[in-house]
N, C-alpha and C. Protein backbone atom coordinates (compact mmCIF):
# COMPACT_ATOMS: atom_id res chain seq x y z
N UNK A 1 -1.93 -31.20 -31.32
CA UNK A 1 -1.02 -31.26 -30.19
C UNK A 1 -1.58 -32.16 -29.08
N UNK A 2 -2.96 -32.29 -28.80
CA UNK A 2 -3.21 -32.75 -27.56
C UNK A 2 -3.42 -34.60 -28.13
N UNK A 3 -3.65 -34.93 -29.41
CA UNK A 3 -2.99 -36.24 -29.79
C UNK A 3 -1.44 -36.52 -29.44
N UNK A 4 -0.63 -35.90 -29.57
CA UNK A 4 0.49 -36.16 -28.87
C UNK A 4 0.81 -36.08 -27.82
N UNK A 5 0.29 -35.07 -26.95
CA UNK A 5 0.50 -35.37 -25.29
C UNK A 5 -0.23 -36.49 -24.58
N UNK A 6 -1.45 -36.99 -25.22
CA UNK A 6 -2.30 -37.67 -24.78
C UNK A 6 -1.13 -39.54 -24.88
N UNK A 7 -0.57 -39.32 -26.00
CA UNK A 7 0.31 -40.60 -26.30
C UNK A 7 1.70 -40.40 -25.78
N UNK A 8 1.73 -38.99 -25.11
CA UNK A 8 3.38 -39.26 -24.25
C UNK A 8 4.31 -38.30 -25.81
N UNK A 9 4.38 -38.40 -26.60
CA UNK A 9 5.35 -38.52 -27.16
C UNK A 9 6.27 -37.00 -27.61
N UNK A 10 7.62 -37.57 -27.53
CA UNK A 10 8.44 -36.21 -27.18
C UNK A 10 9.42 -36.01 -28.62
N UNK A 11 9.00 -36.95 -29.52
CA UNK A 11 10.19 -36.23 -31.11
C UNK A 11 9.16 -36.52 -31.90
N UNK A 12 9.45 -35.56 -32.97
CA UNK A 12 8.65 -35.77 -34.37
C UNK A 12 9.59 -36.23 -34.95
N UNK A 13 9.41 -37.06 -36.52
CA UNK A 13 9.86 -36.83 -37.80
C UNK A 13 9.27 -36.46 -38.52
N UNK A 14 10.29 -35.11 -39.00
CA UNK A 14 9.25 -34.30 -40.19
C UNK A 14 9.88 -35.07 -41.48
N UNK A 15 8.93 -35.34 -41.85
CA UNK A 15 9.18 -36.51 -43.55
C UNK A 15 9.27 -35.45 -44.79
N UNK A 16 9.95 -35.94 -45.69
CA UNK A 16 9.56 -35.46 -46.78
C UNK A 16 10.53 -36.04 -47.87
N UNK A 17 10.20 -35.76 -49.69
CA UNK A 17 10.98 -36.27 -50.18
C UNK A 17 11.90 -35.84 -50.98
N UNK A 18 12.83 -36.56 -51.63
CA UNK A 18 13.81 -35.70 -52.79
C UNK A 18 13.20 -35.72 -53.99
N UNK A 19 13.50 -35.07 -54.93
CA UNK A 19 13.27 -34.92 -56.20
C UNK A 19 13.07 -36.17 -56.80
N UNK A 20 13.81 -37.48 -56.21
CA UNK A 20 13.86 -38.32 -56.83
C UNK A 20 13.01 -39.42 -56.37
N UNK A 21 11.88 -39.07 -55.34
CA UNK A 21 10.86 -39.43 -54.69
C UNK A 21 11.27 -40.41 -53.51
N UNK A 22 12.87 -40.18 -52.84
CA UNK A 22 12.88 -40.95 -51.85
C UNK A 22 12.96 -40.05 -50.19
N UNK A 23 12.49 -40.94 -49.60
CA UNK A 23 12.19 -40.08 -48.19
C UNK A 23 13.10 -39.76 -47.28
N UNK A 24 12.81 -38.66 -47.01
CA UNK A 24 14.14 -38.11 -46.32
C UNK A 24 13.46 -37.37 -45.03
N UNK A 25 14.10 -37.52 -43.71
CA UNK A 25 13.42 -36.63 -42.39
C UNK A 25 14.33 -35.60 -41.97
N UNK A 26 13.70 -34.63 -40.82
CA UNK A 26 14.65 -34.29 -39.50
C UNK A 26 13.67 -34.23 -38.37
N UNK A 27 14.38 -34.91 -37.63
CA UNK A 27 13.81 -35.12 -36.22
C UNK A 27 13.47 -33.45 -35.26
N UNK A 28 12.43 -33.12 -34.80
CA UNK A 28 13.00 -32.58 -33.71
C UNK A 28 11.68 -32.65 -32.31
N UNK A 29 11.75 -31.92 -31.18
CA UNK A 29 11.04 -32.28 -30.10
C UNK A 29 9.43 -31.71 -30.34
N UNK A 30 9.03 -32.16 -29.77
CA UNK A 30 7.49 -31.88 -30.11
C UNK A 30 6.87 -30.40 -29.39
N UNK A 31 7.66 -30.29 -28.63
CA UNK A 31 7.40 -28.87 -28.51
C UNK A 31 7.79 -28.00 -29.25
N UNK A 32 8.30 -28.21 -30.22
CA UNK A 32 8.70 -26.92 -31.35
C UNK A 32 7.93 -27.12 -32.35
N UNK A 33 7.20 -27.83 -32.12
CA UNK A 33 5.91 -28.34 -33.50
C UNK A 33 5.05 -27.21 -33.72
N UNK A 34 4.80 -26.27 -32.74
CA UNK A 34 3.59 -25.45 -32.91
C UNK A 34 4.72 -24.04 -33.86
N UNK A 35 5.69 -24.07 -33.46
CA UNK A 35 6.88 -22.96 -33.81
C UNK A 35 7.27 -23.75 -35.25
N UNK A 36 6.99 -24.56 -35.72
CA UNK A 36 7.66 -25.14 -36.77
C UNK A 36 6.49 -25.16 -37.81
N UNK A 37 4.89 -24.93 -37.46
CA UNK A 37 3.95 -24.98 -38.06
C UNK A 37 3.64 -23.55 -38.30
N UNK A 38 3.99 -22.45 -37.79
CA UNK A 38 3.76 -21.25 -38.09
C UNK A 38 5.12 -20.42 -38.74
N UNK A 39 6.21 -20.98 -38.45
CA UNK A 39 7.11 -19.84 -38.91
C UNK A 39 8.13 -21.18 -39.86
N UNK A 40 8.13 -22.54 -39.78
CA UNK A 40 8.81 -23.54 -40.39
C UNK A 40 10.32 -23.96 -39.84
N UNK A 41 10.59 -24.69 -40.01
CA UNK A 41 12.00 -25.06 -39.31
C UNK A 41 12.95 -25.17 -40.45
N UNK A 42 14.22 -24.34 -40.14
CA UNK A 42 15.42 -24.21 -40.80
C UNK A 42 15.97 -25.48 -40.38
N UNK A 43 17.04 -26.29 -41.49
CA UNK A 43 17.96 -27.24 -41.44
C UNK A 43 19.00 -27.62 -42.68
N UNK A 44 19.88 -28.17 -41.70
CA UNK A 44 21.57 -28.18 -42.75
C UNK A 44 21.11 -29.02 -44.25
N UNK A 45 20.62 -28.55 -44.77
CA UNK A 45 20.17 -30.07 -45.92
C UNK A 45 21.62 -30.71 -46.23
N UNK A 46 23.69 -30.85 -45.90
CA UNK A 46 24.19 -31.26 -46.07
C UNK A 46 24.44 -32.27 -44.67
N UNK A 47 23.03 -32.75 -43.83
CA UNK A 47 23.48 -33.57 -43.03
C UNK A 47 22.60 -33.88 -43.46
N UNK A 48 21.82 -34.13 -44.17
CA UNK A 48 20.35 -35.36 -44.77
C UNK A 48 21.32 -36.19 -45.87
N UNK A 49 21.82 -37.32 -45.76
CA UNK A 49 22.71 -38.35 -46.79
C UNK A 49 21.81 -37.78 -47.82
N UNK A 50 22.80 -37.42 -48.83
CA UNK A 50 22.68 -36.98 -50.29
C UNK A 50 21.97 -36.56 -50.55
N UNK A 51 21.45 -35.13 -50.06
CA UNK A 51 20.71 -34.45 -49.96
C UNK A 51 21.07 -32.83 -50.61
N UNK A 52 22.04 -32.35 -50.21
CA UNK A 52 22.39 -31.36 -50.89
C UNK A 52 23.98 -31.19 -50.39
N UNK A 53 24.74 -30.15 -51.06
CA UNK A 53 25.90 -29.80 -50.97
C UNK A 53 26.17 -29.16 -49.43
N UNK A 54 27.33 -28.91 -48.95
CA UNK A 54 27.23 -27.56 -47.91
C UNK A 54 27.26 -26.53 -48.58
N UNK A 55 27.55 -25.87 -49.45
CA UNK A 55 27.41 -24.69 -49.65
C UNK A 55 26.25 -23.91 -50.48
N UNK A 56 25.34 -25.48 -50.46
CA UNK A 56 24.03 -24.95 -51.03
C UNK A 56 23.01 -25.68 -49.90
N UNK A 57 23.29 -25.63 -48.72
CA UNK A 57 22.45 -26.62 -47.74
C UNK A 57 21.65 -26.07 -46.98
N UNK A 58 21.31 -24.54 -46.65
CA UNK A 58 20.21 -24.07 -45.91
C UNK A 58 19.04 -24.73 -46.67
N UNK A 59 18.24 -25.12 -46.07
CA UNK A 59 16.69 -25.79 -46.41
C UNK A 59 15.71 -25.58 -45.18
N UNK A 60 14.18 -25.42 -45.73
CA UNK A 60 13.27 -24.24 -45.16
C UNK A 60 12.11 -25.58 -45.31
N UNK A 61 11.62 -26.24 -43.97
CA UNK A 61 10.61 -27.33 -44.02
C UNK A 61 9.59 -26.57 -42.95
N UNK A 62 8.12 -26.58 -44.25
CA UNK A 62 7.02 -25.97 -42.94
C UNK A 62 6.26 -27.79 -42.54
N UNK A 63 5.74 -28.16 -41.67
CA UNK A 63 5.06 -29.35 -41.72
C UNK A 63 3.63 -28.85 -42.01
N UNK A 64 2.84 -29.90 -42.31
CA UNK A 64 1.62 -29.80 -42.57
C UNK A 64 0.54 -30.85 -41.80
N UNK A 65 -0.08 -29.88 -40.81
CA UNK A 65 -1.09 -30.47 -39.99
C UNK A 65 -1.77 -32.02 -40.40
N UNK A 66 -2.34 -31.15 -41.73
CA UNK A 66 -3.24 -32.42 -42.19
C UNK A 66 -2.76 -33.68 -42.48
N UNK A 67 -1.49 -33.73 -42.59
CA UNK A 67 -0.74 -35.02 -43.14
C UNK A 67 0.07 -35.85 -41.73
N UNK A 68 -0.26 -35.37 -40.82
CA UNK A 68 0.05 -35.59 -39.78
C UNK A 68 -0.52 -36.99 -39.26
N UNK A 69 0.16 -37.84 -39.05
CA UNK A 69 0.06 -39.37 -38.52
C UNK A 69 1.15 -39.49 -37.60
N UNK A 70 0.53 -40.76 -36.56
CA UNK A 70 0.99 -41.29 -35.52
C UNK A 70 1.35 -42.69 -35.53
N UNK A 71 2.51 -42.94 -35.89
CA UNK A 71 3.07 -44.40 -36.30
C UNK A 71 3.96 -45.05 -34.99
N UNK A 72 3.87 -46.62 -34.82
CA UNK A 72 4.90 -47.18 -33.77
C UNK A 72 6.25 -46.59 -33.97
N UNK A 73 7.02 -46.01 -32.68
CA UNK A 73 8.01 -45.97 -32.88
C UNK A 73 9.47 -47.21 -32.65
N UNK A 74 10.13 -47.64 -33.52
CA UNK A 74 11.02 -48.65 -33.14
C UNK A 74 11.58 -49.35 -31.77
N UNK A 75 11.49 -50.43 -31.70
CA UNK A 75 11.21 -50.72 -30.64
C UNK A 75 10.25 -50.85 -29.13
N UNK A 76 9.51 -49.86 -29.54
CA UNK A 76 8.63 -49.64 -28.37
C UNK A 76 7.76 -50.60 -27.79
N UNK A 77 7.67 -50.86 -26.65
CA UNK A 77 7.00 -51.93 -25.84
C UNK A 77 5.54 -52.33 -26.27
């Protein structure tokens, strides 16, 4: 956490992939990172493009510390 306050920064992307090894995210604020590392973050998997159905779309992402990198974000000065 204090790598990210130290660089300002206020969204994650939590990465990960499909079955079919292509990468897929969901964004959210970096203060829910510590809440998303202990209990995991729920999301619609039918708003990730072709990702799953709606009526099979609850999906359960814990992140993982160690894999954790700090990349340019688009555009940035």
């Amino acid at each position: 956490m204090e790598r990210l306050s130290e660089r300002s920064i206020r969204f994650l992307d939590l990465r990960f992939v499909d079955v079919l090894g292509t990468v897929k995210s969901i964004t959210i604020p970096v203060h829910r990172l510590p809440h998303a590392v202990r209990n995991g973050e729920w999301f619609d998997g039918s708003s990730v493009e072709g990702f799953a159905r709606v009526f099979e779309s609850d999906m359960f992402l814990r992140p993982d510390l160690e894999t954790l990198t700090i990349g340019e974000a688009e555009g940035a000065p």
